[in-house]
N, C-alpha and C. Protein backbone atom coordinates (compact mmCIF):
# COMPACT_ATOMS: atom_id res chain seq x y z
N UNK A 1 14.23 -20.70 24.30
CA UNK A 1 13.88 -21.88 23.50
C UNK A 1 14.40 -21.66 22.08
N UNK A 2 15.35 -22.81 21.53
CA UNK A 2 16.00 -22.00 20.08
C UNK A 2 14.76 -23.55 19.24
N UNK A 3 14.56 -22.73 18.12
CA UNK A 3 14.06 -23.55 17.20
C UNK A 3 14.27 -23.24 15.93
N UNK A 4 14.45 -24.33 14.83
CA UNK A 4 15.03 -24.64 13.93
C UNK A 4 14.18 -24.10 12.81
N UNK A 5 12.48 -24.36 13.28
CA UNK A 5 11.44 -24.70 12.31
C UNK A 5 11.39 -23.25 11.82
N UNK A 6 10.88 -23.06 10.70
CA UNK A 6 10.21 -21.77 10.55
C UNK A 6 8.62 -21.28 10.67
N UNK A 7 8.01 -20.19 10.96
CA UNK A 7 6.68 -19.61 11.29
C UNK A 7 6.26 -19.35 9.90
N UNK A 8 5.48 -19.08 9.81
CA UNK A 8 5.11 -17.91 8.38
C UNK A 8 3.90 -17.29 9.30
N UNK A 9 3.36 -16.15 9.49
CA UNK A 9 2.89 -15.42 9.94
C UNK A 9 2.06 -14.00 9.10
N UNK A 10 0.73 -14.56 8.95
CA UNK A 10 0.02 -14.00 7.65
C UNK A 10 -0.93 -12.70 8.49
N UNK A 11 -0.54 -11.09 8.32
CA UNK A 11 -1.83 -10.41 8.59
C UNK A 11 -2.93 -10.31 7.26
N UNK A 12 -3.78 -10.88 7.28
CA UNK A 12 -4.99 -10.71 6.68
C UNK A 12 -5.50 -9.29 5.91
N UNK A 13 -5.55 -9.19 5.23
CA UNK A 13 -5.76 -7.47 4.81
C UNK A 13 -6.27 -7.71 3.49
N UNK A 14 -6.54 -6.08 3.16
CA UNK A 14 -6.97 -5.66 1.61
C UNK A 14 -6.03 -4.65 1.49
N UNK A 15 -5.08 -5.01 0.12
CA UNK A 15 -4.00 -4.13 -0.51
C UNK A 15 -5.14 -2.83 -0.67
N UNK A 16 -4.17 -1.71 -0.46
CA UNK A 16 -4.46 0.04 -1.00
C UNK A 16 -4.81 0.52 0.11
N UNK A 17 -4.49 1.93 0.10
CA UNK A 17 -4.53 2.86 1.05
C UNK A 17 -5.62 3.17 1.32
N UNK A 18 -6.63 2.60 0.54
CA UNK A 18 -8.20 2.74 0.81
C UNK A 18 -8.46 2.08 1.78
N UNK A 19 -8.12 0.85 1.66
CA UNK A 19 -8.46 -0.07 3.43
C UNK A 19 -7.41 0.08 4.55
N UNK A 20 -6.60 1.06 4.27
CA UNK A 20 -5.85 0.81 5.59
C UNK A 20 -5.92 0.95 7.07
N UNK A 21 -7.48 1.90 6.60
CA UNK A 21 -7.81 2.02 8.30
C UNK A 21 -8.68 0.94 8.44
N UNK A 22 -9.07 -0.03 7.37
CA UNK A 22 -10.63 -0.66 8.02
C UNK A 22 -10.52 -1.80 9.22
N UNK A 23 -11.21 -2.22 9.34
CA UNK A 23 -11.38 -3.41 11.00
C UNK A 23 -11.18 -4.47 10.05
N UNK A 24 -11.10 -4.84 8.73
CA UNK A 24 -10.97 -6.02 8.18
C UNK A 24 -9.10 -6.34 7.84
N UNK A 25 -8.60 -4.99 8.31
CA UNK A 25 -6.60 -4.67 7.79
C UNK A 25 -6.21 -5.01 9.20
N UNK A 26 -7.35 -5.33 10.46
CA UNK A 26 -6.46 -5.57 11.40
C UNK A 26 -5.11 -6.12 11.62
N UNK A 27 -4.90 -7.48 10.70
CA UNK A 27 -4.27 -8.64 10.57
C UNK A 27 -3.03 -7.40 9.86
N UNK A 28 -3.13 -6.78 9.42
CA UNK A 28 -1.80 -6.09 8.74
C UNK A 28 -1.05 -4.73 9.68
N UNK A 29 -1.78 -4.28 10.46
CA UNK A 29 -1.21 -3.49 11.23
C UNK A 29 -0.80 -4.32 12.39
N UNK A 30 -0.77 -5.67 12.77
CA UNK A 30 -0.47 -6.05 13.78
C UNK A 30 1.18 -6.75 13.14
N UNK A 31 1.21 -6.87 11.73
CA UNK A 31 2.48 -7.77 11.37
C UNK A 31 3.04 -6.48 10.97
N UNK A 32 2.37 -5.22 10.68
CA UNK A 32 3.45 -3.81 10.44
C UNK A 32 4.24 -3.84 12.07
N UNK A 33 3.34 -4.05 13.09
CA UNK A 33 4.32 -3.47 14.14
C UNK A 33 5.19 -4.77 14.44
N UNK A 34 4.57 -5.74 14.39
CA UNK A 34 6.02 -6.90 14.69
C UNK A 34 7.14 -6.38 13.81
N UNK A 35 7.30 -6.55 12.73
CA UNK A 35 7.83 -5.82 11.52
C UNK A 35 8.98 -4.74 12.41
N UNK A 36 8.21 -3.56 12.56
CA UNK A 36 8.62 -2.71 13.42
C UNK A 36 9.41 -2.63 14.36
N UNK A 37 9.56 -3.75 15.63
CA UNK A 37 10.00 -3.88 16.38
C UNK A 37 10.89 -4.77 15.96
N UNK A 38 11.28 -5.48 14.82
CA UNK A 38 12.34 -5.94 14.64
C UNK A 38 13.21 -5.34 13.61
N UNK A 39 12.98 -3.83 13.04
CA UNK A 39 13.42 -3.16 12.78
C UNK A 39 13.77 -3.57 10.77
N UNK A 40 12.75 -4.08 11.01
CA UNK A 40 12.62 -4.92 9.60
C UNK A 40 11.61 -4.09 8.36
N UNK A 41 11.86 -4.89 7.08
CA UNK A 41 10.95 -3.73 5.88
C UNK A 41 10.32 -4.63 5.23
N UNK A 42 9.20 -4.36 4.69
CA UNK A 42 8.40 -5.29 3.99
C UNK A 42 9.02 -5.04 2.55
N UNK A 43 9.10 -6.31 2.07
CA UNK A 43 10.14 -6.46 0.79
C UNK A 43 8.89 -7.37 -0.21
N UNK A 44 8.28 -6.57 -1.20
CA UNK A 44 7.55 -7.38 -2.94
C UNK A 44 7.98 -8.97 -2.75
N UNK A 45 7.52 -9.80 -2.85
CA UNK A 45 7.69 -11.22 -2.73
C UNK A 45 7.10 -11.78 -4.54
N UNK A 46 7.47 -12.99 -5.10
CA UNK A 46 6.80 -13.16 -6.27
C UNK A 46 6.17 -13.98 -5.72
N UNK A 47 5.76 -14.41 -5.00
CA UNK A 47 3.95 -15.04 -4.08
C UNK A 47 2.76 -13.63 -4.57
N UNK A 48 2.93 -12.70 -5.00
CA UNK A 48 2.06 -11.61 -4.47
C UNK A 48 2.18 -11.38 -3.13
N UNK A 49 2.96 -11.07 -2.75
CA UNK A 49 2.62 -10.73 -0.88
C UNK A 49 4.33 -9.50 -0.69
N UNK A 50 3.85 -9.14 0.36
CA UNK A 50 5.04 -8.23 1.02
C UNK A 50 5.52 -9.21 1.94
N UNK A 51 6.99 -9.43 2.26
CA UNK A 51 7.65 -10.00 3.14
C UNK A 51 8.31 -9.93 4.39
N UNK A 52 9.02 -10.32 5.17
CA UNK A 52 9.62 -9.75 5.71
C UNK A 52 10.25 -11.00 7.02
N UNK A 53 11.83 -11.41 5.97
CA UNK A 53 12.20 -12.59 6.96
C UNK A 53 13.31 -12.18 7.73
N UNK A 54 12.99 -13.02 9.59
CA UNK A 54 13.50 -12.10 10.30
C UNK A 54 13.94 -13.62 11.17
N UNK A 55 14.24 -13.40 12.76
CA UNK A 55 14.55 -14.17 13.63
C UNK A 55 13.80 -13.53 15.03
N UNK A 56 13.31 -13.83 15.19
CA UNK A 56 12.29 -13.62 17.02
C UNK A 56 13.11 -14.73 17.77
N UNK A 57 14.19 -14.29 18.69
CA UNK A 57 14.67 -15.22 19.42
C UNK A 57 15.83 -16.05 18.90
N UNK A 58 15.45 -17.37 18.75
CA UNK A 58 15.63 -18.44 17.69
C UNK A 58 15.60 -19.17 17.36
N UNK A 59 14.16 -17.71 16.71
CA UNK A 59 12.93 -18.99 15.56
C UNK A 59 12.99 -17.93 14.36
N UNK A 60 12.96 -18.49 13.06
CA UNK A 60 12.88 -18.18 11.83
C UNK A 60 11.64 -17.91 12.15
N UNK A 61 11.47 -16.45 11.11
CA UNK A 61 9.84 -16.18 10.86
C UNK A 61 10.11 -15.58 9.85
N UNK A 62 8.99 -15.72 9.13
CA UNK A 62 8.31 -14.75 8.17
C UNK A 62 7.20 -14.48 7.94
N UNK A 63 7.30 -12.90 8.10
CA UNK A 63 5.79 -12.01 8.33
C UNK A 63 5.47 -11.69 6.49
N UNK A 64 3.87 -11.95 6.60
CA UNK A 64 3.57 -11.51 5.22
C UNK A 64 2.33 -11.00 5.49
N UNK A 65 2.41 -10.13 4.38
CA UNK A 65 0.74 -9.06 4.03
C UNK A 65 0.30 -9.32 2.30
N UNK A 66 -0.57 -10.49 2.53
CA UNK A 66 -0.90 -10.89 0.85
C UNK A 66 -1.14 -9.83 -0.01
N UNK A 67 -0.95 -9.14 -0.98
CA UNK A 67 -1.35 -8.14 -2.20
C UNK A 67 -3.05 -8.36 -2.59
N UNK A 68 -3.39 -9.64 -2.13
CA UNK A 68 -4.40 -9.55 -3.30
C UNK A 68 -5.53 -9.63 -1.95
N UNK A 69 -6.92 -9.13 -2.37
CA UNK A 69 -7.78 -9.12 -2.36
C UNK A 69 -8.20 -10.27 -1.06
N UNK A 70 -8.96 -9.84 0.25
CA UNK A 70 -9.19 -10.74 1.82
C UNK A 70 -9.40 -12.08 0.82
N UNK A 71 -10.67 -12.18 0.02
CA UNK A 71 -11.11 -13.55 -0.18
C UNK A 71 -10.26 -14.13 -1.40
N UNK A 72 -9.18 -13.30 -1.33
CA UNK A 72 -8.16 -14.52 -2.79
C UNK A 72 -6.46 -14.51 -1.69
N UNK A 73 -6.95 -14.46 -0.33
CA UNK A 73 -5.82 -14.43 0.21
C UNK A 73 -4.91 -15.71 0.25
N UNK A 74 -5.65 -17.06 0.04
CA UNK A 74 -5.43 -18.45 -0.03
C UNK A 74 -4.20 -18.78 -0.97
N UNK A 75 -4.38 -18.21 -2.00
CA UNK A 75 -3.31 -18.61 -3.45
C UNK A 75 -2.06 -18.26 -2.53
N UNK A 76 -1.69 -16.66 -1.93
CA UNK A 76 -0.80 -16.37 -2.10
C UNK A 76 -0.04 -16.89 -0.79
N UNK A 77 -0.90 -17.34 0.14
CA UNK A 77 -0.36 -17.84 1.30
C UNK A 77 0.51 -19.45 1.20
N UNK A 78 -0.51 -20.18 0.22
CA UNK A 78 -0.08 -21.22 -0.19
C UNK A 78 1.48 -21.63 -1.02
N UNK A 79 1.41 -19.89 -1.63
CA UNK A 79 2.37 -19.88 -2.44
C UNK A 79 4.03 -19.39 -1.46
N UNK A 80 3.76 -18.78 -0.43
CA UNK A 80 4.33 -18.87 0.39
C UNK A 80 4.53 -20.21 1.73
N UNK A 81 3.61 -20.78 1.41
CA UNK A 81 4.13 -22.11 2.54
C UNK A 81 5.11 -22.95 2.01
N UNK A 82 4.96 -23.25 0.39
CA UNK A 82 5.57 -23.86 -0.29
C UNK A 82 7.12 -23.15 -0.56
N UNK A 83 6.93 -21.35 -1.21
CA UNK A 83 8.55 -21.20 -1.25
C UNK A 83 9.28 -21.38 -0.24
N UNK A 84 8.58 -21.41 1.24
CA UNK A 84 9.71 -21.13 2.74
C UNK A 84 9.53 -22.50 2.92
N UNK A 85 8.84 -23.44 2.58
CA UNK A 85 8.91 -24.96 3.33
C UNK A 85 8.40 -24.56 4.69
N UNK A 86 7.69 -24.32 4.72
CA UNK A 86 6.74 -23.85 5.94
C UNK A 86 5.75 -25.13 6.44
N UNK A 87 5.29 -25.94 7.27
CA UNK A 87 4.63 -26.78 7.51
C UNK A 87 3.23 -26.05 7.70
N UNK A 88 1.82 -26.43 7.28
CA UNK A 88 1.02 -25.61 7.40
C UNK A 88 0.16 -25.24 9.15
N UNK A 89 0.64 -26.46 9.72
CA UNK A 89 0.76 -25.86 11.10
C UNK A 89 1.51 -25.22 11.99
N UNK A 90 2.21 -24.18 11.01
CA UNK A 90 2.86 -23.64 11.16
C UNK A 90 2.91 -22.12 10.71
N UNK A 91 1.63 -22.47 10.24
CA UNK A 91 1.06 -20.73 9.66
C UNK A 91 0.50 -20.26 10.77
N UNK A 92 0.46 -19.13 10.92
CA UNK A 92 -0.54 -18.32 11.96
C UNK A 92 -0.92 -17.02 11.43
N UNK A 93 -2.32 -17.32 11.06
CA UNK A 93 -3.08 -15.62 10.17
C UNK A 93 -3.50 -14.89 11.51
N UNK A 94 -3.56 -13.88 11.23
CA UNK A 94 -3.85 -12.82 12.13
C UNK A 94 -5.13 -12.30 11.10
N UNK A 95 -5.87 -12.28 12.08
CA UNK A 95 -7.50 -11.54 11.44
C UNK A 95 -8.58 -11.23 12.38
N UNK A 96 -9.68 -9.94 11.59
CA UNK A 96 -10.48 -9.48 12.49
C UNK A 96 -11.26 -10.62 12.94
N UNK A 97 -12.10 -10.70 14.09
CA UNK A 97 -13.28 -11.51 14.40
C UNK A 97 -14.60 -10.91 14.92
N UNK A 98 -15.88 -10.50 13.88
CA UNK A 98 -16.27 -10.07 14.57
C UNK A 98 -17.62 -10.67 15.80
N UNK A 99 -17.36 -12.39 15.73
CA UNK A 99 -17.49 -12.74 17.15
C UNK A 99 -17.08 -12.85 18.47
N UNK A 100 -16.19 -11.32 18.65
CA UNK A 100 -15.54 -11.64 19.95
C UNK A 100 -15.92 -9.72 20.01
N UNK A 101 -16.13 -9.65 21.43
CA UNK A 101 -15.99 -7.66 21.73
C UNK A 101 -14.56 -7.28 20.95
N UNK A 102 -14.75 -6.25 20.89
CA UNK A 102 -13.38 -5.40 20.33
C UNK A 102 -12.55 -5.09 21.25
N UNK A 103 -11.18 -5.62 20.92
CA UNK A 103 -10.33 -5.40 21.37
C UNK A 103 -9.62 -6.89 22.16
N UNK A 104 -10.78 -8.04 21.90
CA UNK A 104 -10.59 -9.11 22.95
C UNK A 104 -9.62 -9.98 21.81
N UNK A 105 -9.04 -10.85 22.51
CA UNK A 105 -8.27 -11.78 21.69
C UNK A 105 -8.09 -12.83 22.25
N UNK A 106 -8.41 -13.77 20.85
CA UNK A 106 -8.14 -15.40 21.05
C UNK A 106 -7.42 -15.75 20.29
N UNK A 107 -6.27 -16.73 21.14
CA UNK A 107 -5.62 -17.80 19.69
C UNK A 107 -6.13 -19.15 19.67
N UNK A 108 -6.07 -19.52 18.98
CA UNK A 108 -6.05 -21.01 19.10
C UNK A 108 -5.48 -21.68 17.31
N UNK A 109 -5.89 -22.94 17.67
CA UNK A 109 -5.31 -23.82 16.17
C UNK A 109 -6.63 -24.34 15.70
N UNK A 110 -6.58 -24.86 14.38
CA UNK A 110 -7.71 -25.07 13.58
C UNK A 110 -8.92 -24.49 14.15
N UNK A 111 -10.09 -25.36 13.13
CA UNK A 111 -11.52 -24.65 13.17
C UNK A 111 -12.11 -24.03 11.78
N UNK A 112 -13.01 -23.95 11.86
CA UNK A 112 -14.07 -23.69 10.66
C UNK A 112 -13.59 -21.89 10.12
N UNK A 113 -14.34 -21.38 9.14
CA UNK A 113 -13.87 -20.05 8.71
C UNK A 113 -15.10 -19.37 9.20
N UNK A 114 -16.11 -19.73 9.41
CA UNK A 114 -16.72 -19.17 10.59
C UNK A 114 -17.61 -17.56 9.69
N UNK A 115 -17.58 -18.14 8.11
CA UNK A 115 -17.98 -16.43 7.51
C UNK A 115 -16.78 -15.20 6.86
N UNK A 116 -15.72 -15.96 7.23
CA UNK A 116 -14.71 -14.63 7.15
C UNK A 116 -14.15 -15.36 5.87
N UNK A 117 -14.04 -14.67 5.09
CA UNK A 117 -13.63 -14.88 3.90
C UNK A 117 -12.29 -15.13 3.32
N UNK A 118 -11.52 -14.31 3.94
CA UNK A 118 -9.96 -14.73 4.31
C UNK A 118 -9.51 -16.14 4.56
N UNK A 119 -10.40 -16.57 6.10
CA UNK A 119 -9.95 -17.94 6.42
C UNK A 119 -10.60 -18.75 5.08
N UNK A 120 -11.81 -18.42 5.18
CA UNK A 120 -12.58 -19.41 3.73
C UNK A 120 -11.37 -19.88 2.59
N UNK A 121 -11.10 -18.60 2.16
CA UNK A 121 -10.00 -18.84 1.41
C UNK A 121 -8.58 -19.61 1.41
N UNK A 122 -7.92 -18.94 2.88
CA UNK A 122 -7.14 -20.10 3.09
C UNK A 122 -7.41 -21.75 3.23
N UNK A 123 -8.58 -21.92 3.99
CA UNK A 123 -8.87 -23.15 4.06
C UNK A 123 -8.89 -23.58 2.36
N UNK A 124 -9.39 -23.35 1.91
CA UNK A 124 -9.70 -24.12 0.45
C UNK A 124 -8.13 -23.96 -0.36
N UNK A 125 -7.17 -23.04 -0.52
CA UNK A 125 -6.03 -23.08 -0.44
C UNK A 125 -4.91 -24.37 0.03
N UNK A 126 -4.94 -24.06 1.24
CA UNK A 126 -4.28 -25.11 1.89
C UNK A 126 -4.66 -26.26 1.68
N UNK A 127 -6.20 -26.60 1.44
CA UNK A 127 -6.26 -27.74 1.87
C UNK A 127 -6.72 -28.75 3.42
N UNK A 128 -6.93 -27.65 4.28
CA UNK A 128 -7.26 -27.82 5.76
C UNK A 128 -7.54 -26.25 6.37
N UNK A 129 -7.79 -26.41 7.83
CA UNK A 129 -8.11 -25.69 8.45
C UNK A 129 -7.53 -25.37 9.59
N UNK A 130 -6.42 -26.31 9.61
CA UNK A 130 -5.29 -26.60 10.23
C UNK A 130 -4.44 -25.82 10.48
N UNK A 131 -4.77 -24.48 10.88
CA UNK A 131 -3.14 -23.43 11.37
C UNK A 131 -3.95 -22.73 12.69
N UNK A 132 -3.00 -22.06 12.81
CA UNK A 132 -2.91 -21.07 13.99
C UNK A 132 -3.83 -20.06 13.55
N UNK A 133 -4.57 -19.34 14.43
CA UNK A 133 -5.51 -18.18 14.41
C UNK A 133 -4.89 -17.41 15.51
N UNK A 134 -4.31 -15.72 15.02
CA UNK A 134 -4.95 -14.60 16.16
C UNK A 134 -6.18 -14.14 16.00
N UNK A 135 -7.06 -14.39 16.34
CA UNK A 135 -8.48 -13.63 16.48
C UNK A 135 -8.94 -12.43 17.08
N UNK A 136 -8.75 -10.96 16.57
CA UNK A 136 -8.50 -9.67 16.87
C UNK A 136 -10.01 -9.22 17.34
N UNK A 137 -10.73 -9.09 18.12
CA UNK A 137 -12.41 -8.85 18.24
C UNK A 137 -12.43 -7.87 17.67
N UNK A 138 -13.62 -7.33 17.03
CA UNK A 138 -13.91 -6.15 16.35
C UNK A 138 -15.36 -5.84 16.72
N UNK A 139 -16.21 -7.10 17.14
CA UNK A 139 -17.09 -7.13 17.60
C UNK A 139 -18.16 -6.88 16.51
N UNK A 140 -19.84 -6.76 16.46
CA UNK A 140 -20.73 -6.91 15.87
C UNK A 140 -21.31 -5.70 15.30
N UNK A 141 -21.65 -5.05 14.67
CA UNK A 141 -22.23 -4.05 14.05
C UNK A 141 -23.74 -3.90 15.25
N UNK A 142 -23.61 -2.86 15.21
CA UNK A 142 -25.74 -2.56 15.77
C UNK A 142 -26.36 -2.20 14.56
N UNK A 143 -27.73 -2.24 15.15
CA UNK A 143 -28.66 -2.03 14.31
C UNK A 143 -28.52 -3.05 13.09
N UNK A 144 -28.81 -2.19 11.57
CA UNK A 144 -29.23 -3.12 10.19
C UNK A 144 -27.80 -3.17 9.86
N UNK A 145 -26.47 -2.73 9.99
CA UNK A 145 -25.70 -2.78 9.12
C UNK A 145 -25.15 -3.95 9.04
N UNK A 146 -24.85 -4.04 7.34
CA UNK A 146 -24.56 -5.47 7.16
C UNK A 146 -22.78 -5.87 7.73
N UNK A 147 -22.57 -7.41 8.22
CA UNK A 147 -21.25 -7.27 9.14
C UNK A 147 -20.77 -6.91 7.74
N UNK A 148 -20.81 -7.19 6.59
CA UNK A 148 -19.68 -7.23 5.48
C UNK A 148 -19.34 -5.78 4.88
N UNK A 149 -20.33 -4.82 5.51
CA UNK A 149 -20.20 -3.05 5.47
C UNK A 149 -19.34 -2.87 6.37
N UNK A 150 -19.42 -3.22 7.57
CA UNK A 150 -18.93 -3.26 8.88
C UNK A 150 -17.33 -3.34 8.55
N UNK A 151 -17.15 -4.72 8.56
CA UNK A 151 -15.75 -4.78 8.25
C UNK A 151 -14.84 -4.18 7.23
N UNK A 152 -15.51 -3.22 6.57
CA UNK A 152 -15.10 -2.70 5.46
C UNK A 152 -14.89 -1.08 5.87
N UNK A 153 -15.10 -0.60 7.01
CA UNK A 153 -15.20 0.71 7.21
C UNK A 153 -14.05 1.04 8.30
N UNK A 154 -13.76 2.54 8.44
CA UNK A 154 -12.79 2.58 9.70
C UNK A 154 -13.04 2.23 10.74
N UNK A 155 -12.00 1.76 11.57
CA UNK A 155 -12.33 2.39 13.41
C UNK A 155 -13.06 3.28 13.62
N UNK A 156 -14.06 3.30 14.69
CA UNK A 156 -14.67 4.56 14.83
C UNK A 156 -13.54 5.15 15.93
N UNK A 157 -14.36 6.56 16.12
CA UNK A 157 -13.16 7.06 16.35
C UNK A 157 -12.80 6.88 18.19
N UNK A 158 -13.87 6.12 18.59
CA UNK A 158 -13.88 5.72 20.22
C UNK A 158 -13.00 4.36 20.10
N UNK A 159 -13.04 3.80 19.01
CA UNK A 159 -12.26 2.07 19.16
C UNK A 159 -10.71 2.44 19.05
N UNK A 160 -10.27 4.08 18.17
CA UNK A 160 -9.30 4.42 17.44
C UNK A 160 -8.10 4.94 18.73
N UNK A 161 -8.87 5.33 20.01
CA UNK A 161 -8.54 5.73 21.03
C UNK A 161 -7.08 4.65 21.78
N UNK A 162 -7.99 3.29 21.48
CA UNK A 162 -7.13 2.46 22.23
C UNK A 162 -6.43 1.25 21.30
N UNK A 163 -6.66 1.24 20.31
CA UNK A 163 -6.55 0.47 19.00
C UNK A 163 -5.10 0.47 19.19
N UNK A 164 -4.06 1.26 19.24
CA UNK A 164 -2.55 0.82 19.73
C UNK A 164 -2.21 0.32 20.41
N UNK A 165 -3.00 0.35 21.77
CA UNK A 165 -2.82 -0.84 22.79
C UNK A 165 -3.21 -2.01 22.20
N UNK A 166 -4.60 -2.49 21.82
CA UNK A 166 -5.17 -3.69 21.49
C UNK A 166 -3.84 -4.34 20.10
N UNK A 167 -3.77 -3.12 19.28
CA UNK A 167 -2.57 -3.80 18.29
C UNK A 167 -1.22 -4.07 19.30
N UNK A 168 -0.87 -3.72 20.28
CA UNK A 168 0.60 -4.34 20.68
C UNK A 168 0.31 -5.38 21.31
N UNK A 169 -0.96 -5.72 21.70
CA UNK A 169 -0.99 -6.67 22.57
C UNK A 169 -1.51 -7.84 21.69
N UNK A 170 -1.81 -7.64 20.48
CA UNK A 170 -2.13 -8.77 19.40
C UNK A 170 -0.82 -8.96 19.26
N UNK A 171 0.32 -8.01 18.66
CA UNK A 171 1.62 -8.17 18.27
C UNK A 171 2.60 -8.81 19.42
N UNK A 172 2.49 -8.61 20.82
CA UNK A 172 2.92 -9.49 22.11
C UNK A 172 2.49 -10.81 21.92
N UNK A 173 0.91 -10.73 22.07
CA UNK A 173 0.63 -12.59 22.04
C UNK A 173 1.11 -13.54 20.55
N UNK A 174 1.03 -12.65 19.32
CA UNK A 174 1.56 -13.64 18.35
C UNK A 174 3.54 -13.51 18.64
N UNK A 175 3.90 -12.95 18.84
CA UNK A 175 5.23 -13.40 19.39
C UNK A 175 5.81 -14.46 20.31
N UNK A 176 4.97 -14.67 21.51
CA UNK A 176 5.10 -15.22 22.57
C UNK A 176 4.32 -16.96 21.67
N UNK A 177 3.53 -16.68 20.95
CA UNK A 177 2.89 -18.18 20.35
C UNK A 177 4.28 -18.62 20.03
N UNK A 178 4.54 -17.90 18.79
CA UNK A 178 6.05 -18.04 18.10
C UNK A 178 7.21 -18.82 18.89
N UNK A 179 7.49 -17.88 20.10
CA UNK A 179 8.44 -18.29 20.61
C UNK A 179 8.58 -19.47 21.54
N UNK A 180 6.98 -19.59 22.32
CA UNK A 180 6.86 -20.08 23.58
C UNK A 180 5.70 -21.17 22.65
N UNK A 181 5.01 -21.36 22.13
CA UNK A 181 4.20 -22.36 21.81
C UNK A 181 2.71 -22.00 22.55
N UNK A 182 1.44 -22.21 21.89
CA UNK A 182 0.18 -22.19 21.66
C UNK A 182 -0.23 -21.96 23.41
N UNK A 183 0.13 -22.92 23.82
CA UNK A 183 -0.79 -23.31 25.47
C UNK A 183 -0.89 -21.85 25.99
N UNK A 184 0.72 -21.38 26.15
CA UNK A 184 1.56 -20.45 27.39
C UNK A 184 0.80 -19.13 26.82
N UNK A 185 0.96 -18.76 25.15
CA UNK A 185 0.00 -17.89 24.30
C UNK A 185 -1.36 -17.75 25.08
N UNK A 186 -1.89 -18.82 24.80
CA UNK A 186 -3.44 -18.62 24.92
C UNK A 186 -3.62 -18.32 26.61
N UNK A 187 -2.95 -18.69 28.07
CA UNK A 187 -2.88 -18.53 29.22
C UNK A 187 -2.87 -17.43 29.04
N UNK A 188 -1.48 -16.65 28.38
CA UNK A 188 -1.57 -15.07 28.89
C UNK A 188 -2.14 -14.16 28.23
N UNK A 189 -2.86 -14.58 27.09
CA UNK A 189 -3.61 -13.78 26.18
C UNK A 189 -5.32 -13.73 26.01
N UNK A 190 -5.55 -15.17 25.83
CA UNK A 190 -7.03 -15.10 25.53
C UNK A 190 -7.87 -14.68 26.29
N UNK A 191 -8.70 -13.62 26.15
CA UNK A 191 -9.91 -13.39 26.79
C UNK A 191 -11.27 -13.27 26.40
């Protein structure tokens, strides 16, 4: 399928080596390995964001990892829909969820931010609620801990076991959205 349009393709994260292991950077280790497999480098953008424009097939994409801060992720995404002429249904963030088990994944299009601060942000950004979601499960904290500790801490080290599988197979289904469109995605992915 060749297409003309371009993607923009946002992993969700917190800049610094301090969050790089947490369950809230999911969204950035899944656009490091797309990245990866197209043998591509994340390049400083003046959006605030790291870049990285490529071709999957042929479809224009561009993968980004915002600089700033999960809940000011909105500015810089915006600021990227606008430099690429990106249609905003045409974004697809990649982010943790922790209403789904870990490791499970859903895509779908629009919908509420549901608590996560990221989407919060984009939504009020954009202007709608209107894009693509990978939804990475991370699943629920036990006991008292608060989810917003939760998402802020590493993999433990039992999730850390299989966490490369669950990341290629986030990085498979947002490719196949890309290339093949939402429906065929969500058939061979969502669970």
């Amino acid at each position: 399928m060749v297409d003309t349009g371009a993607w923009l393709v946002v992993g969700l994260g917190n800049p610094g080596p301090g969050y790089s292991g947490n369950r809230h950077n999911v969204g950035w280790l899944v656009v490091d390995l797309i990245a990866q497999r197209l043998g591509a480098r994340f390049k400083a953008h003046k959006t605030r964001s790291d870049v990285v424009e490529a071709r999957l097939g042929g479809t224009r994409m561009v993968l980004a990892k915002p600089r700033s801060y999960m809940n000011e992720t909105g500015g810089p995404v915006a600021g990227l829909r606008d430099f690429f002429k990106v249609p905003t249904e045409r974004i697809l963030a990649v982010h943790d969820e922790l209403d789904l088990p870990y490791g499970h994944l859903r895509l779908k299009f629009g919908g509420g931010d549901n608590g996560h601060n990221g989407l919060r942000s984009l939504r009020r950004s954009l202007g709608t609620g209107e894009f693509h979601r990978a939804r990475f499960g991370i699943g629920r904290p036990s006991g008292q801990l608060d989810p917003s500790a939760y998402v802020l801490r590493d993999f433990s080290a039992a999730e850390r076991k299989d966490l490369d599988y669950h990341v290629d197979r986030c990085a498979d289904a947002v490719e196949l959205l890309v290339t093949e469109g939402l429906e065929r995605a969500q058939n061979e992915f969502n669970d």
